[in-house]
Protein backbone atom coordinates (compact mmCIF):
# COMPACT_ATOMS: atom_id res chain seq x y z
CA UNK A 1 -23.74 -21.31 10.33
CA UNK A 2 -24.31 -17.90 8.59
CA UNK A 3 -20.91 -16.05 8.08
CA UNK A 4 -20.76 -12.44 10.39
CA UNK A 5 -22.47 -9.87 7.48
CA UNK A 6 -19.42 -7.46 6.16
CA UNK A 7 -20.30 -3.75 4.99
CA UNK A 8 -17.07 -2.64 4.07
CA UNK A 9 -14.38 -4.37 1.75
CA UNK A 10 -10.91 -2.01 2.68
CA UNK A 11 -7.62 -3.12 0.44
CA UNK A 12 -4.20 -1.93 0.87
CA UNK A 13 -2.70 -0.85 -2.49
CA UNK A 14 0.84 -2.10 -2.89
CA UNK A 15 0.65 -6.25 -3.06
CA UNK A 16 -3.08 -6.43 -3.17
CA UNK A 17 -4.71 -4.14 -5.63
CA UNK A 18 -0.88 -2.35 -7.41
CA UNK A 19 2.18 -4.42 -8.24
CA UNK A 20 5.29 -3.05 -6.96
CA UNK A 21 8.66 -3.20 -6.25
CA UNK A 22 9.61 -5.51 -3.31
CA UNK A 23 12.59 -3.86 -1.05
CA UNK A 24 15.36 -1.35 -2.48
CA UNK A 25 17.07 -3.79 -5.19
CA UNK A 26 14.41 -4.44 -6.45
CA UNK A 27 13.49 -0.98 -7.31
CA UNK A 28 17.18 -0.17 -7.85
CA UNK A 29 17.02 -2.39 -10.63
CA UNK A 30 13.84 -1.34 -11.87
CA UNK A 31 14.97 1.91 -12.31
CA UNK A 32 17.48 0.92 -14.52
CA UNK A 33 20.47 0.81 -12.11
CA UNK A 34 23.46 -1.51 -12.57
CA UNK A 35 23.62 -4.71 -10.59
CA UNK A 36 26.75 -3.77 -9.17
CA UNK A 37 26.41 -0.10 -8.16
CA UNK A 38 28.58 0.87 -4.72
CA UNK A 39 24.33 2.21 -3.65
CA UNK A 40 23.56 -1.20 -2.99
CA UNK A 41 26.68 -2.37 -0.93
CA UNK A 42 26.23 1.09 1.17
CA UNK A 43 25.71 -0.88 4.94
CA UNK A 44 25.09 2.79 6.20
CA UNK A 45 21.80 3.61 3.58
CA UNK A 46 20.78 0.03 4.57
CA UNK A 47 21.18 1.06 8.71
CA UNK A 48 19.02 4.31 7.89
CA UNK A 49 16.55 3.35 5.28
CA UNK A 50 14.05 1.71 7.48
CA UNK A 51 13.78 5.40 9.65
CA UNK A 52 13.72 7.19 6.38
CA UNK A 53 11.29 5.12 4.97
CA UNK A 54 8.95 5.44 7.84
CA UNK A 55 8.94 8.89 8.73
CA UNK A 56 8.25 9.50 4.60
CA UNK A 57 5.57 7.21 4.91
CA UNK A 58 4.24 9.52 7.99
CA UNK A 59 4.24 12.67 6.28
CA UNK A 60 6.85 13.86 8.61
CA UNK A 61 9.72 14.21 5.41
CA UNK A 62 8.78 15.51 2.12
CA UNK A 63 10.05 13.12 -1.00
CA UNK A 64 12.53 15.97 -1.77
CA UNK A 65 14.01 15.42 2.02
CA UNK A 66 13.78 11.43 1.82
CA UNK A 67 15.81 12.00 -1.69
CA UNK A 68 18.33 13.91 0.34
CA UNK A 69 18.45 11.51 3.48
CA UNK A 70 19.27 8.69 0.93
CA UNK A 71 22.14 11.08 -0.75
CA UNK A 72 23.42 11.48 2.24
CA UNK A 73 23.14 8.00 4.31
CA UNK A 74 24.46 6.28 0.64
CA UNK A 75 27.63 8.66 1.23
CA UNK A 76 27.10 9.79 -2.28
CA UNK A 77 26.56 6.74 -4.32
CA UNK A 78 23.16 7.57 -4.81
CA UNK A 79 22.34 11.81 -5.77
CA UNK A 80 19.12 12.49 -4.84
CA UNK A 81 17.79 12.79 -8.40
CA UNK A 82 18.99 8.43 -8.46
CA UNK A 83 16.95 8.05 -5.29
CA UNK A 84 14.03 10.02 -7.03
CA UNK A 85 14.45 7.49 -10.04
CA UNK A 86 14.05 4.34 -7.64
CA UNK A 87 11.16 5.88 -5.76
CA UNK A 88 9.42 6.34 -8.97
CA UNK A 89 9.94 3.14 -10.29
CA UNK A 90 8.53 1.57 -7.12
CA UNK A 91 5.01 1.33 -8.39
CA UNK A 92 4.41 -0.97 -11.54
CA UNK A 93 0.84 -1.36 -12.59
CA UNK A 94 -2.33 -2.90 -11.63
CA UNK A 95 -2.91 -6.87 -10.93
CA UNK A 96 -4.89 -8.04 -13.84
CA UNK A 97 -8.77 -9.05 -12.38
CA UNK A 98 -9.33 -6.32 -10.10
CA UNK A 99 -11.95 -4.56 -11.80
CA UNK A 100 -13.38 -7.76 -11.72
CA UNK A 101 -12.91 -8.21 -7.42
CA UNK A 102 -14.21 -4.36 -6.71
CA UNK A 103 -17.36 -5.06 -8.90
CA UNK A 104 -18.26 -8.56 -7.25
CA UNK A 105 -17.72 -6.32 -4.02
CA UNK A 106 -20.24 -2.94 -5.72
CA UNK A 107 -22.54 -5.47 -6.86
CA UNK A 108 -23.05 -7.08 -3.62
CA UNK A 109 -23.94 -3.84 -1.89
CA UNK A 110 -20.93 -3.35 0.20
CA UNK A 111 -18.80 -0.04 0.09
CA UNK A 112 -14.92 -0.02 -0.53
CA UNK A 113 -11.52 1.57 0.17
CA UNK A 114 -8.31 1.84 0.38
CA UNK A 115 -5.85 2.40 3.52
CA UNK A 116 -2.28 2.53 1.98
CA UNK A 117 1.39 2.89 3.82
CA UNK A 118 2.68 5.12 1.31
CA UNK A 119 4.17 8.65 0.32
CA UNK A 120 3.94 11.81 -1.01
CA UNK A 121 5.17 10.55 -4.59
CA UNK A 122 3.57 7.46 -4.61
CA UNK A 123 0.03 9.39 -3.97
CA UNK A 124 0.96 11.16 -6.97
CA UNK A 125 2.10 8.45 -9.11
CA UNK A 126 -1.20 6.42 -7.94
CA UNK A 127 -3.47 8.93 -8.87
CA UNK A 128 -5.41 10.30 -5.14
CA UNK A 129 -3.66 13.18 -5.10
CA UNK A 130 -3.70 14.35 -8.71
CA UNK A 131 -7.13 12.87 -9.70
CA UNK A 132 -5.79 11.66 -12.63
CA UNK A 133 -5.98 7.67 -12.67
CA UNK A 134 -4.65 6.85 -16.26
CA UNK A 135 -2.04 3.87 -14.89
CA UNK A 136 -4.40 3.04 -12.14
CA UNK A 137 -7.95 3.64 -13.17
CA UNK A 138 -9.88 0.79 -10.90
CA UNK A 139 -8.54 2.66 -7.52
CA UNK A 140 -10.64 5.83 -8.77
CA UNK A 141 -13.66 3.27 -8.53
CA UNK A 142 -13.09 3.01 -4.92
CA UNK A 143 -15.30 4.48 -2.24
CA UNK A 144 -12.41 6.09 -0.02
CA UNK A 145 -8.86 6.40 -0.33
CA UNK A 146 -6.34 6.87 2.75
CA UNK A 147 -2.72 6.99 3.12
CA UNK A 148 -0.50 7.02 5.74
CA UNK A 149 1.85 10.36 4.99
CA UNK A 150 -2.08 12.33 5.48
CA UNK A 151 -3.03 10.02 8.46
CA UNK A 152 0.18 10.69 10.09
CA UNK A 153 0.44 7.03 11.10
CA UNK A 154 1.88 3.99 9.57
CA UNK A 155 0.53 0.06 9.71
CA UNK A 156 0.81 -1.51 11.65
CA UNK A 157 0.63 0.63 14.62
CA UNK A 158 -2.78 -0.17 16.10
CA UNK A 159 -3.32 4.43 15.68
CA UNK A 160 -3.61 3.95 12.15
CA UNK A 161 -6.81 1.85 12.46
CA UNK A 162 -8.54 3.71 14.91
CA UNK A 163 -7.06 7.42 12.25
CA UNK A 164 -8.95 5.65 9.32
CA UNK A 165 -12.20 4.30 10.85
CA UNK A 166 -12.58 7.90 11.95
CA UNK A 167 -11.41 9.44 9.13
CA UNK A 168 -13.36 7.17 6.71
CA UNK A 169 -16.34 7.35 9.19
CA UNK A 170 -16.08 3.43 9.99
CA UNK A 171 -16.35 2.97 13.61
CA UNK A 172 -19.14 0.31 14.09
CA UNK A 173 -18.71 -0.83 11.06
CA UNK A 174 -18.03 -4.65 9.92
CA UNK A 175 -14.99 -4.55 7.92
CA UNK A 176 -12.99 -6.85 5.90
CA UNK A 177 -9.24 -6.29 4.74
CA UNK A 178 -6.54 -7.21 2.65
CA UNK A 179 -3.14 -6.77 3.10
CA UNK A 180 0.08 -8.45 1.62
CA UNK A 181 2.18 -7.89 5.12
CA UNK A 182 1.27 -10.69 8.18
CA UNK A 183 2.07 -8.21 10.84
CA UNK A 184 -0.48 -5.38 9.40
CA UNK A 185 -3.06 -8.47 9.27
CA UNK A 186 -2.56 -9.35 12.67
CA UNK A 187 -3.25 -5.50 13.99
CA UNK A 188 -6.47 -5.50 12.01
CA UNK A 189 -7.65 -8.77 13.87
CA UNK A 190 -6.58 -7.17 17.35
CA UNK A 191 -8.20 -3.87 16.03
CA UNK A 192 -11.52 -6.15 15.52
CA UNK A 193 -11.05 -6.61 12.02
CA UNK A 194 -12.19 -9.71 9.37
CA UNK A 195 -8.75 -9.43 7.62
CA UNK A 196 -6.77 -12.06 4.93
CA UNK A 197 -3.41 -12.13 4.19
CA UNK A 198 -2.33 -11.55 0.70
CA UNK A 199 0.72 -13.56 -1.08
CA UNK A 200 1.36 -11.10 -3.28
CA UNK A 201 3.13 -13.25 -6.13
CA UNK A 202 0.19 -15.64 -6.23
CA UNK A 203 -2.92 -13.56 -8.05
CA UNK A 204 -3.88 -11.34 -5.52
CA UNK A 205 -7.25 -11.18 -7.03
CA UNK A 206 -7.99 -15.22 -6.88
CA UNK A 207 -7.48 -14.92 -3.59
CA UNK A 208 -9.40 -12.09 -2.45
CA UNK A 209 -12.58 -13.70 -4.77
CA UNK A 210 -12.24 -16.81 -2.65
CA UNK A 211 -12.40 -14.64 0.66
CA UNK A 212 -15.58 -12.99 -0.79
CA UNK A 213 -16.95 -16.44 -1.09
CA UNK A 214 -15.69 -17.78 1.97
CA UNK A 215 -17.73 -14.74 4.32
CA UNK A 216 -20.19 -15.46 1.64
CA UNK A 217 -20.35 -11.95 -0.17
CA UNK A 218 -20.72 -13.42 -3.14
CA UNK A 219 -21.37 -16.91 -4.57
């Protein structure tokens, strides 16, 4: 039986298509922080980050703010110029192969883009918001690009599918995603959705080539 015919291919960024930090200690020590810094045994930063990280990822703080709200919950074992450090070492660099996974999806006829929970900073660091792609050039080769802090609504909150189809000009469209978080691939299904889960430490693009194949996008 034929596979239901997909016209648009939409990725989340961080995970799928951009390798990145996973959780604070990770990007603590990516940032060149000491395992044993008094930041990551602050139970207060760790009660607050989860609000702070979603109302940056709304737009509703600016990066300079978030920087602050970490100062502060950390009760100064972080400055805000450390918490700037960590945010910026949160994104790491492309997943080899996926040039390779947005052409399959060009060549096939089928249009692409992104639909990120991100930040400010991170737009910047990615490239959308400066235009310049140098560390990320393949996400300049996508159709559309869409983040969370400009939508004003984070995944996965069913709002921020029905903000991107309209921004994106999707509704009625047949739409297959990727994401590297279960819970944001269960509100695309509900939404109405093709969507695949993502293991993000097990090449990302192998997997999204076999989903191509599987709804039979390419061969």
């Amino acid at each position: 039986m034929a596979k239901t015919r997909i016209d648009t291919v939409v990725f989340d960024l961080g995970g799928v298509l951009v390798q990145i930090a996973r959780g604070w200690n990770d990007a603590h020590r990516l940032a060149g922080f000491d395992e044993d810094h008094p930041g990551l045994r602050s139970e207060r930063l760790l009660e607050h980050s989860s609000h702070l990280a979603n109302a940056h990822q709304r737009g509703e703080i600016t990066p300079n703010e978030w920087a602050t709200g970490v100062a502060e919950a950390s009760e100064g074992a972080y400055s805000p110029k450390d918490a700037t450090a960590i945010l910026d070492a949160w994104t790491i660099e492309e997943y080899p192969g996926i040039a390779e996974v947005i052409d399959a999806i060009h060549d096939a006829g089928l249009a692409t883009a992104a639909l990120s929970n991100t930040n400010e900073r991170h737009w910047e660091l990615l490239g959308p918001a400066t235009g310049d792609f140098t560390n990320y050039p393949n996400l300049e080769r996508l159709g559309q690009l869409h983040a969370s802090h400009i939508l004003g609504e984070i995944k996965p909150d069913i709002e921020i599918y029905e903000a991107f189809s309209e921004a994106a000009d999707l509704n009625g469209s047949r739409v297959l995603f990727f994401d590297d978080m279960k819970t944001n691939i269960e509100a695309a299904r509900r939404y109405g959705w093709a969507a695949r889960h993502i293991d993000y430490a097990n090449d990302p693009p192998a997997q999204m080539m076999a989903t191509l194949r599987h709804h039979r996008i390419i061969e």
